[in-house]
Every structure is written in C-alpha cells, then in structure tokens.
C-alpha atoms as a PDB file:
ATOM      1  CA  UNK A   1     104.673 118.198 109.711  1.00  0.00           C
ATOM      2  CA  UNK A   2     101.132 117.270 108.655  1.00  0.00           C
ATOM      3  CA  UNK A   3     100.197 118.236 105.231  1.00  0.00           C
ATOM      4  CA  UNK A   4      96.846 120.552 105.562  1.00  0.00           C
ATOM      5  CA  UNK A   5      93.209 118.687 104.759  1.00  0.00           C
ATOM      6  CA  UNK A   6      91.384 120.912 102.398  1.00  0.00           C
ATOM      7  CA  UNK A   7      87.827 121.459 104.453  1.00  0.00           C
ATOM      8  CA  UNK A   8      84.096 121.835 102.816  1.00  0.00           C
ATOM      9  CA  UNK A   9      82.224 119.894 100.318  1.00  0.00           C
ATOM     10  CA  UNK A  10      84.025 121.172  97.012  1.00  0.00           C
ATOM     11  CA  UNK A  11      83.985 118.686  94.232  1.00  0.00           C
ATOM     12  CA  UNK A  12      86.892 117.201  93.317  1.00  0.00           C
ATOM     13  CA  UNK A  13      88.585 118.406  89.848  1.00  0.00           C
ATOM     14  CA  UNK A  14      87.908 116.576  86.025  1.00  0.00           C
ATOM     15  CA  UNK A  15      90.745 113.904  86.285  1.00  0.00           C
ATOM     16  CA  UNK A  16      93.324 114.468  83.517  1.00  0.00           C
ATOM     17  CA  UNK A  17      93.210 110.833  82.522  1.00  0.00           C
ATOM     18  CA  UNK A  18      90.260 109.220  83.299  1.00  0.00           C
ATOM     19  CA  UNK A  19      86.821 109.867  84.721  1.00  0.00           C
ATOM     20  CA  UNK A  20      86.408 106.491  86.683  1.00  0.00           C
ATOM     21  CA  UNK A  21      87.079 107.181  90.308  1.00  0.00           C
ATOM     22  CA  UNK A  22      87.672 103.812  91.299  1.00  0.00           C
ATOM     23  CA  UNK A  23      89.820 103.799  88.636  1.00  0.00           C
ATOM     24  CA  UNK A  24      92.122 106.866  89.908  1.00  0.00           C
ATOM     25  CA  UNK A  25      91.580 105.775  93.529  1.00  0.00           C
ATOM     26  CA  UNK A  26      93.709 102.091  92.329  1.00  0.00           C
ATOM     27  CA  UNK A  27      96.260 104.637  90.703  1.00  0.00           C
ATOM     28  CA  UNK A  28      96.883 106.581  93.608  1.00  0.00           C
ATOM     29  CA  UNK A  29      96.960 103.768  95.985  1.00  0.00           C
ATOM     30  CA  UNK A  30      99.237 102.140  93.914  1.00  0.00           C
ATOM     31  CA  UNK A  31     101.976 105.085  93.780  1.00  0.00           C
ATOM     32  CA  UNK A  32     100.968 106.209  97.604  1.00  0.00           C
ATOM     33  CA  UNK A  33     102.205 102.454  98.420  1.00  0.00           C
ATOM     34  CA  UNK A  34     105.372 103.156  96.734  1.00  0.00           C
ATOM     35  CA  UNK A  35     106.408 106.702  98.094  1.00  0.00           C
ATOM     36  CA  UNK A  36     105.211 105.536 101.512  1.00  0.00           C
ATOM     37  CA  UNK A  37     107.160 102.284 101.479  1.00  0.00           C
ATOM     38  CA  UNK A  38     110.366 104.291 100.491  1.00  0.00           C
ATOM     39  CA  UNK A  39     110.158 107.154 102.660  1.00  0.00           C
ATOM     40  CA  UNK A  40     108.151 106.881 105.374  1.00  0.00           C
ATOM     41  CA  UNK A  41     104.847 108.547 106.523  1.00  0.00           C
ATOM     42  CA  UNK A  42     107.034 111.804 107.679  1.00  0.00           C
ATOM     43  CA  UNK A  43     109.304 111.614 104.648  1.00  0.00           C
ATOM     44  CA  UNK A  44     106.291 110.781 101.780  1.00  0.00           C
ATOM     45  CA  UNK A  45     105.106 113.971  99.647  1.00  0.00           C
ATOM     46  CA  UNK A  46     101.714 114.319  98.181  1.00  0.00           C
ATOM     47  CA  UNK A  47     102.858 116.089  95.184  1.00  0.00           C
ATOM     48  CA  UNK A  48     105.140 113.262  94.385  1.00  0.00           C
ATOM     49  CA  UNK A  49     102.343 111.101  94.307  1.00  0.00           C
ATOM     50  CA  UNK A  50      99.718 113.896  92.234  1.00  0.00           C
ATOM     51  CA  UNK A  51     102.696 114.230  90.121  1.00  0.00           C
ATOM     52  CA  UNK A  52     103.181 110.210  89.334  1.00  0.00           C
ATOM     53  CA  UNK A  53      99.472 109.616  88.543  1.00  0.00           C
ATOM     54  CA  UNK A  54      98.888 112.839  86.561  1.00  0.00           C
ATOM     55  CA  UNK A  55      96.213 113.854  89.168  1.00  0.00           C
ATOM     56  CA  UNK A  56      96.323 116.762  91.428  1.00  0.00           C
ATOM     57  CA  UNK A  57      96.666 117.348  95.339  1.00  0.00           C
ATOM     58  CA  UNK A  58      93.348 118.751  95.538  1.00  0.00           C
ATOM     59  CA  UNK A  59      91.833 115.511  93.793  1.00  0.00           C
ATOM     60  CA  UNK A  60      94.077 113.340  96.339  1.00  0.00           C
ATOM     61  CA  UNK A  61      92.605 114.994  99.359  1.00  0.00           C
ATOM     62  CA  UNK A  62      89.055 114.901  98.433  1.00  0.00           C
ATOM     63  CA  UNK A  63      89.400 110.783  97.791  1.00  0.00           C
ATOM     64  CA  UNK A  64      91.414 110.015 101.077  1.00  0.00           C
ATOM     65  CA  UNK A  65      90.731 113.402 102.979  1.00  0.00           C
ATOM     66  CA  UNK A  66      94.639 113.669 104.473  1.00  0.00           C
ATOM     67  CA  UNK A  67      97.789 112.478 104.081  1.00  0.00           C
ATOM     68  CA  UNK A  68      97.771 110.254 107.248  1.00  0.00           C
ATOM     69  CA  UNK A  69      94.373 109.129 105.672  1.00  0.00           C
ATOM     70  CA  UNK A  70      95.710 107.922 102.688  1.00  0.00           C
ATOM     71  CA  UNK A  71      98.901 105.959 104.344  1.00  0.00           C
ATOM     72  CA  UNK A  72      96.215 104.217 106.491  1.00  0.00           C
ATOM     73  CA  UNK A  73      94.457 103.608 103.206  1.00  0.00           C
ATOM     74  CA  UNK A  74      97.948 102.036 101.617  1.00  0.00           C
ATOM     75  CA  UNK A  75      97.990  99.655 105.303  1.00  0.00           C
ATOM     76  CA  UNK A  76      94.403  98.552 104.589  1.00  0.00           C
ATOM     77  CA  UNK A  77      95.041  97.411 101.138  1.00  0.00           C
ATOM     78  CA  UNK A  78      98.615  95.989 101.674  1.00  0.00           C
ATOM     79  CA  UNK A  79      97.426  93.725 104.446  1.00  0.00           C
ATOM     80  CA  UNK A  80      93.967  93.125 102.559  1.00  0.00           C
ATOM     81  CA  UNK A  81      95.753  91.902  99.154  1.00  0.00           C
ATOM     82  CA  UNK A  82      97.933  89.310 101.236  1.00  0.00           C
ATOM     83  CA  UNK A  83      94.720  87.877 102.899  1.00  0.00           C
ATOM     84  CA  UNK A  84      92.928  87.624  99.877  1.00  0.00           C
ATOM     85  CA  UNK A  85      95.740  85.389  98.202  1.00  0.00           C
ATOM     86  CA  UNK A  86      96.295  83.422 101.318  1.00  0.00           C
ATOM     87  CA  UNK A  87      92.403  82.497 101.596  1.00  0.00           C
ATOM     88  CA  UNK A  88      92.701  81.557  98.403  1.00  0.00           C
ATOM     89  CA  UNK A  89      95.383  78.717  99.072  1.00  0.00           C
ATOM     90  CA  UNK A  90      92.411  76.505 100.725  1.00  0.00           C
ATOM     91  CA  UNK A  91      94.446  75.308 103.162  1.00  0.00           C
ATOM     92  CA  UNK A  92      91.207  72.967 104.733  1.00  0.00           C
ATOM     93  CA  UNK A  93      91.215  71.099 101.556  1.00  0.00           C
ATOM     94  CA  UNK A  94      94.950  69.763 102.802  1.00  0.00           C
ATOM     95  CA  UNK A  95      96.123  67.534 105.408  1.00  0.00           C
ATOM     96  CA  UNK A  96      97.816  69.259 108.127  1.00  0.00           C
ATOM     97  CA  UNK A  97     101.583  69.029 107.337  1.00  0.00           C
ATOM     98  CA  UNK A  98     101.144  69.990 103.693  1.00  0.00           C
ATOM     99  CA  UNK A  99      98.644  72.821 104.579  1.00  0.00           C
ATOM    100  CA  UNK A 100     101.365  73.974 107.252  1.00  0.00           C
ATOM    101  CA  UNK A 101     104.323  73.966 104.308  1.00  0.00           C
ATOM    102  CA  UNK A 102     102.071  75.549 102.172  1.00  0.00           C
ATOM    103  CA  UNK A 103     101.420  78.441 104.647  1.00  0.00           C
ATOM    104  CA  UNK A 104     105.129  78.816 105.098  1.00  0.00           C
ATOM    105  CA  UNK A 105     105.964  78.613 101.637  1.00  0.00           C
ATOM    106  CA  UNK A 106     103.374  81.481 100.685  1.00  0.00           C
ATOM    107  CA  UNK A 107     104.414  83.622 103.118  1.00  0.00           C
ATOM    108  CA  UNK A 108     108.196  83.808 102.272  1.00  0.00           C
ATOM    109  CA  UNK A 109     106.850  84.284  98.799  1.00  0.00           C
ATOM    110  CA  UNK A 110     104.745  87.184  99.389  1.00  0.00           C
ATOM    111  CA  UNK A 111     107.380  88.443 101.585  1.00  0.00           C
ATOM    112  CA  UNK A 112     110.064  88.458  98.817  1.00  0.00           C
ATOM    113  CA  UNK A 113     107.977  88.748  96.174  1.00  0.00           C
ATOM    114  CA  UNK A 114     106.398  92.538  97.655  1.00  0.00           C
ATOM    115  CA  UNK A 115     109.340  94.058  99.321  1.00  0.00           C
ATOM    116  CA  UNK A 116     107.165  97.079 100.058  1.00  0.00           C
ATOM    117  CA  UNK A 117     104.843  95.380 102.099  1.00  0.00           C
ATOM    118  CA  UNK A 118     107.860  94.972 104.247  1.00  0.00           C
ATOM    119  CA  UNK A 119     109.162  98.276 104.167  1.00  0.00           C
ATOM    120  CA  UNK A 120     105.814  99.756 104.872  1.00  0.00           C
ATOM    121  CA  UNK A 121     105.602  97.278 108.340  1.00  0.00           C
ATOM    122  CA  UNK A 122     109.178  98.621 109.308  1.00  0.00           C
ATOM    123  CA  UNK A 123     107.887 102.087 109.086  1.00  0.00           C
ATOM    124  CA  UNK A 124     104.467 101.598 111.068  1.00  0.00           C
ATOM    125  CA  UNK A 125     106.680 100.137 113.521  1.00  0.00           C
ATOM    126  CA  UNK A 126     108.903 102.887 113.548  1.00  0.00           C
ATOM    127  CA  UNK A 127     105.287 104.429 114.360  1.00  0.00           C
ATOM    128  CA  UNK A 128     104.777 102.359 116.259  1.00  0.00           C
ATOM    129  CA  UNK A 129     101.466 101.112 115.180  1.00  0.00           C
ATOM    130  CA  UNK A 130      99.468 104.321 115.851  1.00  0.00           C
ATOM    131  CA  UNK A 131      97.765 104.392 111.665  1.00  0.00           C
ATOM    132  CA  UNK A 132      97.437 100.434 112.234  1.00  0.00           C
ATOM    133  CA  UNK A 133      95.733 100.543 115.322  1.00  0.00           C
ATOM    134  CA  UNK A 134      92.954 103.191 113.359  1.00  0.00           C
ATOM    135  CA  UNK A 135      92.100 100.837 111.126  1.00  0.00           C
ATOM    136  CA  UNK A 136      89.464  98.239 112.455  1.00  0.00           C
ATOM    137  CA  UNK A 137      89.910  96.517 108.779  1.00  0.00           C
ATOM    138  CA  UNK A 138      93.265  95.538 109.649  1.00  0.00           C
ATOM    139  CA  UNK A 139      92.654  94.104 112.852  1.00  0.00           C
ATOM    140  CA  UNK A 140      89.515  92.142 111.380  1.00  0.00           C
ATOM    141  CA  UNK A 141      91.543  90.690 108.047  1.00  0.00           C
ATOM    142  CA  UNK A 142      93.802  89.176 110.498  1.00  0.00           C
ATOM    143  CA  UNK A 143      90.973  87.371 112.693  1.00  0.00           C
ATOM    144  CA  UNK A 144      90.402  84.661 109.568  1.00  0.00           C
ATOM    145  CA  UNK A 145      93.997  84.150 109.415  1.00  0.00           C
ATOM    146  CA  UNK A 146      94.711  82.921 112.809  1.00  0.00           C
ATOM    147  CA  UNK A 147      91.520  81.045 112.469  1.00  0.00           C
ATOM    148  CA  UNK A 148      92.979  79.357 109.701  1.00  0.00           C
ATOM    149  CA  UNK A 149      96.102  78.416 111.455  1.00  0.00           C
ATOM    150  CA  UNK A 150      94.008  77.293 114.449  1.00  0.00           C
ATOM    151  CA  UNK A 151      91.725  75.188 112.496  1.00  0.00           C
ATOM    152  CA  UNK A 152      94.449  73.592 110.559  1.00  0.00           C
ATOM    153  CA  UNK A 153      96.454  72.925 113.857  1.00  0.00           C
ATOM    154  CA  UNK A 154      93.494  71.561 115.634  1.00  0.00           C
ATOM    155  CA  UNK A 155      93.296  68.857 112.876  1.00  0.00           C
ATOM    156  CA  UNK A 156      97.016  67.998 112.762  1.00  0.00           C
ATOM    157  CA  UNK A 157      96.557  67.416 116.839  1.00  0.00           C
ATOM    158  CA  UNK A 158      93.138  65.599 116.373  1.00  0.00           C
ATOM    159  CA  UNK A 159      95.398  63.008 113.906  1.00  0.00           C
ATOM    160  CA  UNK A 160      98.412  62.947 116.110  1.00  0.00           C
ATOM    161  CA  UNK A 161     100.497  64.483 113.800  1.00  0.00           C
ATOM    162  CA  UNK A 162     101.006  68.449 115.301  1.00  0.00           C
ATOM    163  CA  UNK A 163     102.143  68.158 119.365  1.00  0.00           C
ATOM    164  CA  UNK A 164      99.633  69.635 121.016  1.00  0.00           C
ATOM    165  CA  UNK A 165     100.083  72.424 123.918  1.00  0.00           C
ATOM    166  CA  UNK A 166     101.103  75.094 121.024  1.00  0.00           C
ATOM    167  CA  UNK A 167      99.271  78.335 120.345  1.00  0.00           C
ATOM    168  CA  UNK A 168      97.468  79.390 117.287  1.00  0.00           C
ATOM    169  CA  UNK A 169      99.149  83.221 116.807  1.00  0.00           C
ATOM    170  CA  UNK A 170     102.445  81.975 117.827  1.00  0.00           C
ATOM    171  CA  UNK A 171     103.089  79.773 115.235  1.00  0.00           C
ATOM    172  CA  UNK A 172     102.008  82.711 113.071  1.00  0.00           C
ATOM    173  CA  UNK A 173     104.483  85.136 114.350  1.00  0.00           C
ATOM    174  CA  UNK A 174     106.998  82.421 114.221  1.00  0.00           C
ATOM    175  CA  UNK A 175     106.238  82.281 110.425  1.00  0.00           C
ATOM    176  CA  UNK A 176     106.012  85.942 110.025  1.00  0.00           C
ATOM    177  CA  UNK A 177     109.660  86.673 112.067  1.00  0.00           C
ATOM    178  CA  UNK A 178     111.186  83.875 109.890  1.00  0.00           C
ATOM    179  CA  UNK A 179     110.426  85.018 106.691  1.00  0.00           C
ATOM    180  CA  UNK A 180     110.344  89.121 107.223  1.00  0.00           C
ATOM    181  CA  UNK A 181     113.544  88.789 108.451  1.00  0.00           C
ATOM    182  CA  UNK A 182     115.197  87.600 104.631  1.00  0.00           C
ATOM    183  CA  UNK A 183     113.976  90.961 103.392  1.00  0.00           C
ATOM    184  CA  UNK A 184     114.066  93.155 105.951  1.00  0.00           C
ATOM    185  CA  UNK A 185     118.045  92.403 106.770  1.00  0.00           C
ATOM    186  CA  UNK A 186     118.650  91.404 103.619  1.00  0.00           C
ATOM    187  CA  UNK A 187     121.395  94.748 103.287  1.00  0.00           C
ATOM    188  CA  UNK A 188     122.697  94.847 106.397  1.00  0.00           C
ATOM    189  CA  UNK A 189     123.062  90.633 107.085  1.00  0.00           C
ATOM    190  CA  UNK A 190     124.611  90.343 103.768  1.00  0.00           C
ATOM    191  CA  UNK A 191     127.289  92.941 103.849  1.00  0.00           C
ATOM    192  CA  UNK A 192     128.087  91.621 107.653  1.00  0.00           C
ATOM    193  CA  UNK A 193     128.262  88.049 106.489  1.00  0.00           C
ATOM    194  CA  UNK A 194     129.703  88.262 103.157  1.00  0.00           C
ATOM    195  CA  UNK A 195     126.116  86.676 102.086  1.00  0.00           C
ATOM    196  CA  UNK A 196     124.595  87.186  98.209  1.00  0.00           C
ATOM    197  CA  UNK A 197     120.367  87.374  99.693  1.00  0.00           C
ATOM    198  CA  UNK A 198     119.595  88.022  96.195  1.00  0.00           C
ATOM    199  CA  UNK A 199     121.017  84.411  94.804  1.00  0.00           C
ATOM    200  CA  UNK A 200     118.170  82.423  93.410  1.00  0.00           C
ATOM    201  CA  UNK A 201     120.066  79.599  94.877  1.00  0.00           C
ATOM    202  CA  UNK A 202     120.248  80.850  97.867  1.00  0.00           C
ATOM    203  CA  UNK A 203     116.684  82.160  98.501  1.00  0.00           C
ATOM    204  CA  UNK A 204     115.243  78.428  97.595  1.00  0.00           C
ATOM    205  CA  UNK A 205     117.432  76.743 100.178  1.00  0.00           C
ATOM    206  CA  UNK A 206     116.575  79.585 102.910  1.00  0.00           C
ATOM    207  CA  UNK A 207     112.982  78.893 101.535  1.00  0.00           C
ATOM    208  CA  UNK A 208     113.351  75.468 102.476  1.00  0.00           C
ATOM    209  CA  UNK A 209     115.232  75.471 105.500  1.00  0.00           C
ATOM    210  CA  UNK A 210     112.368  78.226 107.388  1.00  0.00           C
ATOM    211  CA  UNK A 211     109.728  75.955 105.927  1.00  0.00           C
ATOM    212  CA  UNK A 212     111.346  72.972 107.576  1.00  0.00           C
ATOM    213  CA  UNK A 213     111.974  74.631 110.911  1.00  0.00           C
ATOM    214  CA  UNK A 214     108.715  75.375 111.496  1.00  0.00           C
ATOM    215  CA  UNK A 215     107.074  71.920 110.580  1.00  0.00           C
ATOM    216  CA  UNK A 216     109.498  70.258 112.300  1.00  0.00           C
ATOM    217  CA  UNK A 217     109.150  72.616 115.457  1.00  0.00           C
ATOM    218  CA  UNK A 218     104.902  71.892 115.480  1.00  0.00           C
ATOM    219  CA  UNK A 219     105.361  68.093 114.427  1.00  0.00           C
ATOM    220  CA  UNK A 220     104.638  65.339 117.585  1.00  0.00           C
END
C-alpha cells in the first residue's frame, strides 16, 4: 500500500541536525538506498528511514513528495554515481583492447564493490521497470555510455583489431549479465555448487576470466 503524500505548500520542519538541505537530502538518499535495496519498494518504511537520519516523515515528504518519489530518486542517483565514475575512466585516451578490459574490469568492480546497486536492479525488475521508465535521467545517463562503447568499438574495427558486424548495446549487456550475475547469485550458486563467492582468490580469477571472455568474444 502507498504511503499517503502530505498535500499544500507547508514548510518543511527545522531539521534536528543540520539546516543545509542539500545536506539532509544526501542523508536521506543515502539511508532510502539502503532500506530500498533490502526490502523492496513494497517492503521499505519511511519511518525507518526518518528514524536513521534523525529527520522526520513530514520533512521526507516535502523533499521527495512520496514514497515512490523518493525510490525513483534512490534509481536516479544509483545509476548517476556509476556513470560519473565510468566517464571518468577516459576510455578514448586508450587503445581499443585496453579501453575494452578496462570497461570490464570497472564494471565487475562497481558491481561487487556496491552490492545495493544490484539489489535495487533485482527489485525494479521485480517491478518491472515501471519507477525506471519515469525517470527520463536514467534513460539519458545511459545514452553516453553506449556511446562510449560504440566509439571505442568503432576504433578497434577501424584498426582491425575488434571483428566487425557486432552491436554497440550488446556488448554492454553482455558485460552487464556477466558481472551482475557474481553478486546477484552469489547465495544461491554457492550453496548449489559448494562455491566460497566471497574468496578474494576467487573473485580475481572470476574477474579475470569475464574480462577475458568478452575481449576475446569482440577480438578479429
């Protein structure tokens, strides 16, 4: 059940800890991303998350507006952190194979290195994408990062080194199924298998072994 939007223009109540509201709104995100990613839109509370940052519901609600607003707020940032770190890896300044490993690389990072992020894509897919598809922001952040992959594919072709033929956003959801898939079956694959996912000797060779795949899968 939807958790009621408080209507009209009140102002929002003194904050208990600080007066910055950009300051409050990063609190609240950052606990909102946590009760979201381990229970769900449904399953989430907003007086778990008033409670964690000292805040109030009332101050919550005036910020994001609802409850659904403020999960779609925790997808906008989620998303918007990862493409701000992978921009940042420069992959034009590297030739094609080594910007392609690098891509790979980051992304099983991020992946095991932010758990949540996973767990809050499981849930929207339990949703089945209706918050994600609100949120133009989240469909633009991702327009620069297929552009990326294209433009570093188009190079690797252009020197004969990528086979050409393959598609830009395939090669990313390659990358993507690879490495969500060593933390979002981490649990169940392990207890089936007998595997430790959590072995630091483990991780680096699956690390290695996803990055290979997929170089050797675009190579000519």
């Amino acid at each position: 059940m939807n958790e009621p939007v408080h209507s009209g223009v009140t102002p929002p109540p003194k904050a208990t800890r600080t007066n910055d509201p950009a300051r409050t709104m990063a609190g609240i995100l950052e606990v909102a991303t946590k009760e979201f990613a381990e229970k769900g839109l449904s399953g989430a509370r907003i007086d778990a998350i008033a409670d964690a940052t000292r805040t109030s519901k009332r101050m919550i609600y005036y910020y994001y507006g609802s409850k659904e607003a403020l999960y779609v707020a925790v997808l906008e940032d989620s998303y918007r952190r990862m493409r701000e770190i992978e921009a940042a890896l420069h992959l034009e300044n590297l030739a094609p194979e080594a910007a392609l490993r690098r891509l790979v690389e980051f992304t099983f990072d991020h992946h095991c290195g932010n758990e949540d992020f996973i767990r809050l894509v499981m849930n929207e897919n339990i949703e089945r994408g209706v918050y994600l598809a609100q949120s133009k922001s989240i469909q633009e952040l991702n327009v620069p990062a297929i552009a990326a992959i294209q433009e570093l594919y188009d190079r690797g072709v252009a020197q004969a080194v990528f086979r050409a033929g393959l598609d830009a956003t395939d090669i990313h959801a390659s990358i993507s199924a690879l490495t969500f898939f060593t933390v979002s079956n981490q649990h169940t694959f392990g207890l089936i298998f007998k595997d430790a996912p959590n072995r630091s000797e483990a991780i680096a060779a699956r690390r290695a072994n996803i990055t290979e795949m997929v170089v050797r899968f675009v190579l000519a």
